[in-house]
Protein backbone atom coordinates (compact mmCIF):
# COMPACT_ATOMS: atom_id res chain seq x y z
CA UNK A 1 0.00 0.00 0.00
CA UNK A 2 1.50 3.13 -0.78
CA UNK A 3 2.18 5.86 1.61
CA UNK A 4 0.19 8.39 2.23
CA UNK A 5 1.08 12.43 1.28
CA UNK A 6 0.79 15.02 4.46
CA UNK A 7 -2.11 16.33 2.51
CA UNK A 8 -3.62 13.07 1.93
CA UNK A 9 -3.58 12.36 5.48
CA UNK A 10 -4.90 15.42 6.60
CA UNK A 11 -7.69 14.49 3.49
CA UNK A 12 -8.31 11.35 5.62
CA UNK A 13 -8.11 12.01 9.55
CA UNK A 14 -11.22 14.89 8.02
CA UNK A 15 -13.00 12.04 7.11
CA UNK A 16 -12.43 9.46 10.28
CA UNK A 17 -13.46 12.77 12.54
CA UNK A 18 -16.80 13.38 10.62
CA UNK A 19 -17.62 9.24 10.85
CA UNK A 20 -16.03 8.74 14.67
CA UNK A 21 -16.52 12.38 16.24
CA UNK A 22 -19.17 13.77 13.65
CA UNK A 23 -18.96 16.94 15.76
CA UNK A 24 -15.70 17.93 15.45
CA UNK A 25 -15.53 16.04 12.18
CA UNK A 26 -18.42 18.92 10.49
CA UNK A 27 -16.31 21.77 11.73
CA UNK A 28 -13.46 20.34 10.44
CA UNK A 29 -14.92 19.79 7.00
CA UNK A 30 -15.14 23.32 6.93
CA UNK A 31 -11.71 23.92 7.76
CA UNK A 32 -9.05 25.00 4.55
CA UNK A 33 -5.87 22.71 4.53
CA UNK A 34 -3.14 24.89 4.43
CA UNK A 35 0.69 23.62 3.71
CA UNK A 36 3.11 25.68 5.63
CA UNK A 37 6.71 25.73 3.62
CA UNK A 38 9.46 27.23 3.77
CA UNK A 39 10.19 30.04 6.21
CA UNK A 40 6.25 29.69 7.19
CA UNK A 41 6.75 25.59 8.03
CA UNK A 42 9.81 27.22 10.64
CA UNK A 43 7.76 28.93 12.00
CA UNK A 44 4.61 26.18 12.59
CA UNK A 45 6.15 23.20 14.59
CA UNK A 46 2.99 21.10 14.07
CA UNK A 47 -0.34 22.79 13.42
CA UNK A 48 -1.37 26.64 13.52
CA UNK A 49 -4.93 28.04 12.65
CA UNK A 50 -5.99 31.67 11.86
CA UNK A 51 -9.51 33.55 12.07
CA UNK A 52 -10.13 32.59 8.71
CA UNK A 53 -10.67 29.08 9.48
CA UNK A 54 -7.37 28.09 7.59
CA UNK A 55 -6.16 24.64 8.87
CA UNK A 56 -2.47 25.31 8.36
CA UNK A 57 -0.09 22.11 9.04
CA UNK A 58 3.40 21.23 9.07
CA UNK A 59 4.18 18.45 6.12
CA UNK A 60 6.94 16.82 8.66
CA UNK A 61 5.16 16.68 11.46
CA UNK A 62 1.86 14.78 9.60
CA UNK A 63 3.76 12.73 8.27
CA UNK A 64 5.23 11.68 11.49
CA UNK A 65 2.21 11.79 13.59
CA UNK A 66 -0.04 8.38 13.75
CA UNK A 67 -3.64 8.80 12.91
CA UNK A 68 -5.30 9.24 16.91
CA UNK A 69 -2.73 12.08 17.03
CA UNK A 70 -3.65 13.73 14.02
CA UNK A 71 -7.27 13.19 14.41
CA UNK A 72 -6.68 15.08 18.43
CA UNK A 73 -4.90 17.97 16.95
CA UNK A 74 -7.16 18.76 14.47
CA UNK A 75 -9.99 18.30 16.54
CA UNK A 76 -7.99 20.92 18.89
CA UNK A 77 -7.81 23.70 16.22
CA UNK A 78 -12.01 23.46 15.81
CA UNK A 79 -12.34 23.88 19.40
CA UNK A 80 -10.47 27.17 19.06
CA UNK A 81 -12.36 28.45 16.61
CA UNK A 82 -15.52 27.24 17.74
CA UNK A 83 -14.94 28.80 20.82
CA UNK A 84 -13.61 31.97 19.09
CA UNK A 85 -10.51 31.55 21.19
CA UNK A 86 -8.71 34.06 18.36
CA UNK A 87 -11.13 36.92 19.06
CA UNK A 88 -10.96 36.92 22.69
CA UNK A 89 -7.56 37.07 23.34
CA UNK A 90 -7.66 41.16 23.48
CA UNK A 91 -4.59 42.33 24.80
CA UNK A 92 -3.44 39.80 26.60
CA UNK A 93 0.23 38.15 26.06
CA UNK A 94 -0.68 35.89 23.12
CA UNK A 95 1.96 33.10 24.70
CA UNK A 96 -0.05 32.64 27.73
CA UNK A 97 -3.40 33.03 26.57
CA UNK A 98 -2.31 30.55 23.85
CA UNK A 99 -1.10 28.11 27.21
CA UNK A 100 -4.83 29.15 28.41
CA UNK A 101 -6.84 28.25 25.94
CA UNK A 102 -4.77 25.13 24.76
CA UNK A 103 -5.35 24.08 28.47
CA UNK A 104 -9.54 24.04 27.93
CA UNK A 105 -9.51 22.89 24.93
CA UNK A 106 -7.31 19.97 25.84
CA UNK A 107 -9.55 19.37 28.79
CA UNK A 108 -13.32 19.56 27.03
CA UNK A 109 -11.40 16.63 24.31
CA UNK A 110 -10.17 14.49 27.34
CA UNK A 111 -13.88 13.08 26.96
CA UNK A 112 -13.37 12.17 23.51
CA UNK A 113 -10.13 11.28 22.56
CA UNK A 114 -6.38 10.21 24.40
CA UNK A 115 -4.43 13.31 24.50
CA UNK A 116 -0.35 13.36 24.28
CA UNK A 117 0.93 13.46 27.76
CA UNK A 118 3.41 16.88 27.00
CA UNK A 119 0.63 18.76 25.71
CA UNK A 120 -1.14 21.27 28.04
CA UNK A 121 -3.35 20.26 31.13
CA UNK A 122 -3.32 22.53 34.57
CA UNK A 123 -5.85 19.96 36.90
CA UNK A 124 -6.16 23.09 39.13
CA UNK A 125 -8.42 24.66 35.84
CA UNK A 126 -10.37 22.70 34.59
CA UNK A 127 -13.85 23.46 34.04
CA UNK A 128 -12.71 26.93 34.39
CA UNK A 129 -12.82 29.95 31.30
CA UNK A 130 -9.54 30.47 29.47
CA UNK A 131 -10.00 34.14 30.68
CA UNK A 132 -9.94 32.97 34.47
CA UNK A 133 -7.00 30.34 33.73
CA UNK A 134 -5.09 33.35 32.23
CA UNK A 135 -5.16 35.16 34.84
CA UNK A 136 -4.15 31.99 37.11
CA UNK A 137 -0.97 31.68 35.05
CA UNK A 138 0.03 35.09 35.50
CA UNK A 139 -0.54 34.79 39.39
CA UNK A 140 1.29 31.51 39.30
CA UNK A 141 4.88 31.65 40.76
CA UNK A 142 5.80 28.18 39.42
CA UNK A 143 4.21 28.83 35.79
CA UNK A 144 6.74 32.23 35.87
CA UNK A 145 9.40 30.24 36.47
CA UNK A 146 9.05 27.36 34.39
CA UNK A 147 6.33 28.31 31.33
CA UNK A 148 6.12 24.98 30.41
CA UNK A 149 5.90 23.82 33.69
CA UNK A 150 1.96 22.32 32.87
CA UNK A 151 3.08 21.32 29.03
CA UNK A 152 4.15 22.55 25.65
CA UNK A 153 1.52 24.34 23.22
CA UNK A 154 2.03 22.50 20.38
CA UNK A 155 0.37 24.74 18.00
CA UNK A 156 0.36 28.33 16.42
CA UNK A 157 -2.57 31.02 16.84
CA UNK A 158 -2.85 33.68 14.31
CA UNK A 159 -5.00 36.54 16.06
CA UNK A 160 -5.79 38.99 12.87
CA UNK A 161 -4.44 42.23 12.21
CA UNK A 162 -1.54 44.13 13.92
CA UNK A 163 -1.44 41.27 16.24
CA UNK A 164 2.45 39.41 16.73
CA UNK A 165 1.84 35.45 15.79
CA UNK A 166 3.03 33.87 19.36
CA UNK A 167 4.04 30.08 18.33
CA UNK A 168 5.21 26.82 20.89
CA UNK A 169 6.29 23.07 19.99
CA UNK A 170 8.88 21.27 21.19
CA UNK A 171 11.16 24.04 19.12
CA UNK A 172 9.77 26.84 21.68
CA UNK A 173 9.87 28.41 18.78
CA UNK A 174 8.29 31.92 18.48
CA UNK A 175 6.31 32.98 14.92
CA UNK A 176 7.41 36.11 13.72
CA UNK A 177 4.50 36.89 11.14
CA UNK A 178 2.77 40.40 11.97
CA UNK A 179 -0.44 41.15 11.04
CA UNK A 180 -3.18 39.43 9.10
CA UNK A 181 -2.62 35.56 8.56
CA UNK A 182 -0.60 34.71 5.65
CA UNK A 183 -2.62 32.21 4.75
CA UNK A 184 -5.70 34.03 4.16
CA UNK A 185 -6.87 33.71 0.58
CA UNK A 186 -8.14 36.88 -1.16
CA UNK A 187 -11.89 37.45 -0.57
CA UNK A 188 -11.29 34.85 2.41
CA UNK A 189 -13.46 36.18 5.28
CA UNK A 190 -13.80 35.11 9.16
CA UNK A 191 -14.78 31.57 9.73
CA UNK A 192 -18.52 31.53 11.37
CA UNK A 193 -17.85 29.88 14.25
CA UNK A 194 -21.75 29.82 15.80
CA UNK A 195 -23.33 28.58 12.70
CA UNK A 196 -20.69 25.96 12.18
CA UNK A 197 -20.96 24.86 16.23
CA UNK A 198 -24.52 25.03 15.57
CA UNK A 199 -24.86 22.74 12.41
CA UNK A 200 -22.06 20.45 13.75
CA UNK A 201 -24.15 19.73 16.56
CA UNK A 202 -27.52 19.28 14.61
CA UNK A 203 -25.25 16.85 12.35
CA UNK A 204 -23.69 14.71 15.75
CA UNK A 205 -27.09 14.30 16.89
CA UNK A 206 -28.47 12.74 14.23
CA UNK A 207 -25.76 10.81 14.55
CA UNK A 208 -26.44 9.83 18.15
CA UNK A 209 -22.95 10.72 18.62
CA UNK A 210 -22.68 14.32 20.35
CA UNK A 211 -18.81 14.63 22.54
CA UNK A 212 -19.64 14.68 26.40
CA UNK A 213 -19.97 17.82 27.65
CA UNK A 214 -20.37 19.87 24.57
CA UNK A 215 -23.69 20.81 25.11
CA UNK A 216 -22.89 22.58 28.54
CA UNK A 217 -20.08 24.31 26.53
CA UNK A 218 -22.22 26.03 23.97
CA UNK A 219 -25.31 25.71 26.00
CA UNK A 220 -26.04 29.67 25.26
CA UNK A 221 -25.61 29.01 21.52
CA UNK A 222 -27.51 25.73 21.31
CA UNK A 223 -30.63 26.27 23.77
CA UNK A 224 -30.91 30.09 23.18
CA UNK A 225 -33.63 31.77 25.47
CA UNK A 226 -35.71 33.72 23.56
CA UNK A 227 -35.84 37.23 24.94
CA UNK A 228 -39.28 37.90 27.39
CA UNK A 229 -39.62 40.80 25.77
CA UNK A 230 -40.11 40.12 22.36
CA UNK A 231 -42.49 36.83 23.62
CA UNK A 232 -44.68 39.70 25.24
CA UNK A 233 -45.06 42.15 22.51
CA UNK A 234 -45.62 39.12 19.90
CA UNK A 235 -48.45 37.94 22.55
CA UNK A 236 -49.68 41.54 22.74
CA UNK A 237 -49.87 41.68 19.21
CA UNK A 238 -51.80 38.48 18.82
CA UNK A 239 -54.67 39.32 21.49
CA UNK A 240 -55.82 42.25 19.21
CA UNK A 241 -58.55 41.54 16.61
CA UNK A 242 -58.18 43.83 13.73
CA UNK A 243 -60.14 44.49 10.59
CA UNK A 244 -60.38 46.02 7.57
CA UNK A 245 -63.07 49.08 6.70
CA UNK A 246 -63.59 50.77 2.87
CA UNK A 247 -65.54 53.36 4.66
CA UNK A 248 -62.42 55.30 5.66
CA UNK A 249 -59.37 55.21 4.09
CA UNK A 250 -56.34 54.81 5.75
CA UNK A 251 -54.13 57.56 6.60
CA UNK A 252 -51.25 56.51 4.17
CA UNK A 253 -53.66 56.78 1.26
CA UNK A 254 -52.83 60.68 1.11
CA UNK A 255 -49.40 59.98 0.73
CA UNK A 256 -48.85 57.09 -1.55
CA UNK A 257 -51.77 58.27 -3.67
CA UNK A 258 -54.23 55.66 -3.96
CA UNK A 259 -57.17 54.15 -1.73
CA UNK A 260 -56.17 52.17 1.03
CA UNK A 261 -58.79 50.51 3.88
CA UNK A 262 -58.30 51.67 7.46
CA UNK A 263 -57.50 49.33 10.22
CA UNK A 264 -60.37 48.85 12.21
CA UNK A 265 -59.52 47.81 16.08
CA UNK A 266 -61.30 46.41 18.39
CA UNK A 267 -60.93 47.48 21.99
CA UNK A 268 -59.54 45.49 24.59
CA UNK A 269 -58.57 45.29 28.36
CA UNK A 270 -55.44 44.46 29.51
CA UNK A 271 -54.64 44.11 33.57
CA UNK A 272 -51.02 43.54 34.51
CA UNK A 273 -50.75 42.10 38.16
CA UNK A 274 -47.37 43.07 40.06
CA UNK A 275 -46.52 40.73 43.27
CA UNK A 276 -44.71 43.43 45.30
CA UNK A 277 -42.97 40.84 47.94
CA UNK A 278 -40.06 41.98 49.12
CA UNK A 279 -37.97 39.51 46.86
CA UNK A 280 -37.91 40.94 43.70
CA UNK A 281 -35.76 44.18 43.39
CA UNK A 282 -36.48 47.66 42.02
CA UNK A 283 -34.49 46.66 39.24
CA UNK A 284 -36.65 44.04 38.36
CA UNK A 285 -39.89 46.07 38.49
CA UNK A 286 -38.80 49.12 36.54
CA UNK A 287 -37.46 46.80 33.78
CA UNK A 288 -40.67 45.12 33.63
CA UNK A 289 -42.73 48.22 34.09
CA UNK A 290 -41.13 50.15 31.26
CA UNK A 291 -41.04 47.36 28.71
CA UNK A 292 -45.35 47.04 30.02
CA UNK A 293 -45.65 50.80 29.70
CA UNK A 294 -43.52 51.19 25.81
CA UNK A 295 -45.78 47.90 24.72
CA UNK A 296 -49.26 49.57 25.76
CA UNK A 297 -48.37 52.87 24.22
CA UNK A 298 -47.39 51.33 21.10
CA UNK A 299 -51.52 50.35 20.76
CA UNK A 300 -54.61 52.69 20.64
CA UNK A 301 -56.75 50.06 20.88
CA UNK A 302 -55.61 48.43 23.85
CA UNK A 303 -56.54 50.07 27.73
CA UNK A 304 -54.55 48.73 30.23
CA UNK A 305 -54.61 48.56 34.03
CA UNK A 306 -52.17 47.69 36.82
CA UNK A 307 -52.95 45.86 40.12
CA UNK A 308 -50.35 46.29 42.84
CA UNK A 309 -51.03 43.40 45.35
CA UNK A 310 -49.26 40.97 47.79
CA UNK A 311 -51.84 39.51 50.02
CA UNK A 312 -54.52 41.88 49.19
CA UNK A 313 -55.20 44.15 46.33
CA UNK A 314 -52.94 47.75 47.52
CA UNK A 315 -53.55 49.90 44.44
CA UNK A 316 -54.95 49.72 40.74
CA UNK A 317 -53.25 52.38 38.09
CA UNK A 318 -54.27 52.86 34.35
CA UNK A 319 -51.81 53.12 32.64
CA UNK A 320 -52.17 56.03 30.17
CA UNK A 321 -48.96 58.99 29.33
CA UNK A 322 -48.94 60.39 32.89
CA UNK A 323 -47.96 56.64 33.93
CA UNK A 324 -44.68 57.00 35.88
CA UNK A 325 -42.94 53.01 35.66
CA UNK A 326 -40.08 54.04 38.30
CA UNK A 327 -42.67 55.27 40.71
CA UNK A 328 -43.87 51.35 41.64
CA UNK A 329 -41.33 49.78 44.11
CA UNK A 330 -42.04 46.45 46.00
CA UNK A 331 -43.02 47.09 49.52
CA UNK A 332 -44.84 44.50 50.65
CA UNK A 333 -43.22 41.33 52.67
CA UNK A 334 -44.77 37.95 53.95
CA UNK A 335 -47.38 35.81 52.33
CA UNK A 336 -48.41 36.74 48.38
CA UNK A 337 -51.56 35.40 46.58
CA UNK A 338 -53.04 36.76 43.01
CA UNK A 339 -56.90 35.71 43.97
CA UNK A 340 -56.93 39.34 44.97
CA UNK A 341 -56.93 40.48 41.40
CA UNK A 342 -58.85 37.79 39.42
CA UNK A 343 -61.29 39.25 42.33
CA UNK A 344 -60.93 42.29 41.02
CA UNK A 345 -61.56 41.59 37.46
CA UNK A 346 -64.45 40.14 38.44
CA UNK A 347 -65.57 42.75 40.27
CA UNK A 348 -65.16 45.28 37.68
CA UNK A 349 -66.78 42.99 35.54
CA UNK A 350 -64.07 43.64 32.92
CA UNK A 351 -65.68 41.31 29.97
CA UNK A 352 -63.39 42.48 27.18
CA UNK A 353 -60.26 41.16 29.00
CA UNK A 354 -57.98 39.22 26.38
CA UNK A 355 -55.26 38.43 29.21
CA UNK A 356 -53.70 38.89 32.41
CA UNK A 357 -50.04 39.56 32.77
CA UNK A 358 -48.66 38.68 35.84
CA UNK A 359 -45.07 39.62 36.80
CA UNK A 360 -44.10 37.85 39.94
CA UNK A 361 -40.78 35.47 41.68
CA UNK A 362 -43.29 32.69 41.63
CA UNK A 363 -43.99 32.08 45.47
CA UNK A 364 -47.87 33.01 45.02
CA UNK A 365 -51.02 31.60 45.35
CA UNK A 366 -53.05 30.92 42.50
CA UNK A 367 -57.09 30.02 41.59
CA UNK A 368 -57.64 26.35 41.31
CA UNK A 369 -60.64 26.55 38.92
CA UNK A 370 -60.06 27.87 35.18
CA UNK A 371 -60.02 30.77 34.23
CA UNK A 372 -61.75 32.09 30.50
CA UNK A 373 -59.02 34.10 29.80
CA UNK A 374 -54.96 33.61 30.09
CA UNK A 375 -52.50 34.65 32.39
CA UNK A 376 -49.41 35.21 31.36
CA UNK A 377 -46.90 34.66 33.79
CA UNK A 378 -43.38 36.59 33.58
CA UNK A 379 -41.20 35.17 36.18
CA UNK A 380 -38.15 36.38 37.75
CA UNK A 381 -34.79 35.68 37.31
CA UNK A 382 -34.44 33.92 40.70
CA UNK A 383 -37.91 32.78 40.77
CA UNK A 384 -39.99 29.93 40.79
CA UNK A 385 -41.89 28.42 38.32
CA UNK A 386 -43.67 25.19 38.53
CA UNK A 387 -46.34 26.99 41.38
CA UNK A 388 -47.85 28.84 38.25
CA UNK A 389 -47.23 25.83 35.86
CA UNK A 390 -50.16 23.84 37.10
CA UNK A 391 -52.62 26.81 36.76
CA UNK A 392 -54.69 25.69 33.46
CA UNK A 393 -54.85 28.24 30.14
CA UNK A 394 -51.31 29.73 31.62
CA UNK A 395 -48.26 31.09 29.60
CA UNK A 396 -45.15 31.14 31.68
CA UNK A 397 -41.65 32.88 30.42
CA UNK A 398 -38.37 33.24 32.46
CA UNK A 399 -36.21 36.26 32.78
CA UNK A 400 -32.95 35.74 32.26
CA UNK A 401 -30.18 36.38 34.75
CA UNK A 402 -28.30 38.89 34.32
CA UNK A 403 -24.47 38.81 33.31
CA UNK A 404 -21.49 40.90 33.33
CA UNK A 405 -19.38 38.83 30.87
CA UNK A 406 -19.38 36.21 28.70
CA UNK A 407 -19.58 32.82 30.71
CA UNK A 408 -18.62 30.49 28.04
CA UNK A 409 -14.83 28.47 27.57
């Protein structure tokens, strides 16, 4: 049997990945083999990758490396572009962060494949983001005095423009390419690392075959949580009957210069119910208030009221243009029920009611019998939810927590 080229076994390892580790094996499909010679292959002890998704590779060290080896480092490169390890580096020393990120990387494939015992692994870090491990390193007496005191980085990062191309390997050899990759093909542009992490992971689980742990890793970018905003206003929009009239034409008619029908609207009732237990934050009420307040103005049609209540009904508002959202704060403490304001609706006999929006952390009380219209509840962040998921004809949506940084790998 003949031997195999460097570029031939690149051409196959691509194919073992995408029938063994599908995942990593789609990504990698996407990849563009890239031959480093002559003053470039110095510089590239084994494998390198750039923003542009170019799989660059060193002919003498493929040809060297057997097939689980080859298949691991390749699979490393899509993890760092996946996790769009090239963009985040900032201005960080590109050395370390490279030791950083080679570190999670080599961690999140532990699951999958064998990995060389001189590449990098810090025990202490794992699980951890390459931003926190960097900033372990640089706190890390015995990493300062020996940098490859946890491993060698075996491979080569090219960060973009005006950035210095840091390099390892068993050479400790540094690149000395400046800006843009060399490799970059004209018209090449940035490789799209969510819609490749997101295909690749539609692909492995068809396969039945998705990596351990990958899910929790791009968790934000495969589950994404639509925002409770947007739910509400396409709910708002869907309560409102609407028709068409000839009578009268539409405003636009005088401006685009022919007849158009007018939107006829019928009017509805809206009440918003507010727990005001001492839980949820003033935070969390104006935020919910305003977005309540920009949605109702947004309709003429629609005539909206807000209940105030913890364990009894406190206050009802309408909320029209003199409707200050900053001036409701949560006061109350100690039990909470809603049967106050479904009392209330009752009582006022409010017929045209399409729903009721309830914002709340979930530790209410709630009717037992059905109601004919929905509630809609909009929980907090911190809250509870499966109280208000037994209620019949309910809608429930989650805040999201908020974050001050990306918590990804």
């Amino acid at each position: 049997m003949a031997k195999l080229t460097p570029r031939e076994k690149i051409a196959k390892a691509r194919i073992n990945l995408l029938t063994e580790h599908p995942f990593f094996g789609c990504i990698a499909m996407r990849m563009v083999p890239r031959e480093a010679t002559g003053e470039l292959a110095k510089a590239i002890p084994a494998l390198a990758v750039d923003i542009y998704g170019n799989l660059i590779y060193n002919p003498k060290w493929v040809a060297q490396a057997d097939s689980e080896k080859l298949k691991c480092g390749i699979a490393h490169e899509v993890l760092h572009l996946a996790l769009e390890h090239l963009q985040r580096k900032g201005s960080r020393n590109p050395r370390t962060f490279n030791i950083a990120t080679d570190a999670q990387v080599n961690y999140i494939l532990s699951g999958s494949f064998h990995i060389p015992n001189n590449w990098v692994r810090i025990p202490e870090m794992e699980g951890k983001s390459a931003e926190e491990t960097y900033d372990w390193l640089i706190r890390n007496a015995k990493f300062q005095k020996n940098p490859h005191a946890f491993g060698r980085s075996f491979d080569v990062h090219y960060y973009g423009s005006k950035q210095k191309t840091q390099g390892g390997g068993k050479s400790g050899k540094q690149g000395t390419f400046k800006g843009s990759s060399p490799f970059r093909a004209p018209g090449q542009q940035p490789f799209d690392a969510k819609r490749a992490v997101v295909e690749a992971h539609n692909f492995a689980k068809q396969q039945g075959n998705v990596p351990a742990g990958i899910e929790r890793v791009f968790g934000d970018l495969l589950n994404p949580v639509m925002d409770w905003k947007e739910i509400l206003r396409r709910f708002l929009v869907s309560i409102i009957p609407h028709d068409f009239t000839y009578t009268y034409p539409a405003k636009k008619s005088y401006s685009v210069g022919y007849y158009m029908p007018k939107i006829v609207r019928e009017r509805v009732e809206l009440v918003i119910g507010v727990d005001t237990s001492g839980s949820i934050s003033d935070e969390e009420y104006a935020e919910f208030l305003t977005e309540i307040y920009a949605l109702t103005r947004q309709f003429d049609a629609l005539r909206a009221w807000l209940c105030i209540c913890d364990c009894e009904l406190k206050d009802v508002f309408e909320i029209d243009e003199n409707f200050d959202p900053y001036s409701i704060k949560g006061r109350g403490y100690g039990g909470t029920s809603s049967l106050p304001v479904y009392d209330w609706i009752k009582k006022e006999k409010m017929n045209n009611i399409k729903v009721l929006i309830y914002f709340t952390d979930g530790y209410i009380d709630i009717p037992q019998e059905e109601k004919p219209f929905p509630t809609l509840w909009i929980i907090t962040a911190n809250g509870r939810e499966d109280t208000v998921k037994q209620m019949k004809n309910a809608i429930v949506i989650k805040m999201p927590k908020r974050r001050g940084r990306r918590d990804d790998w």
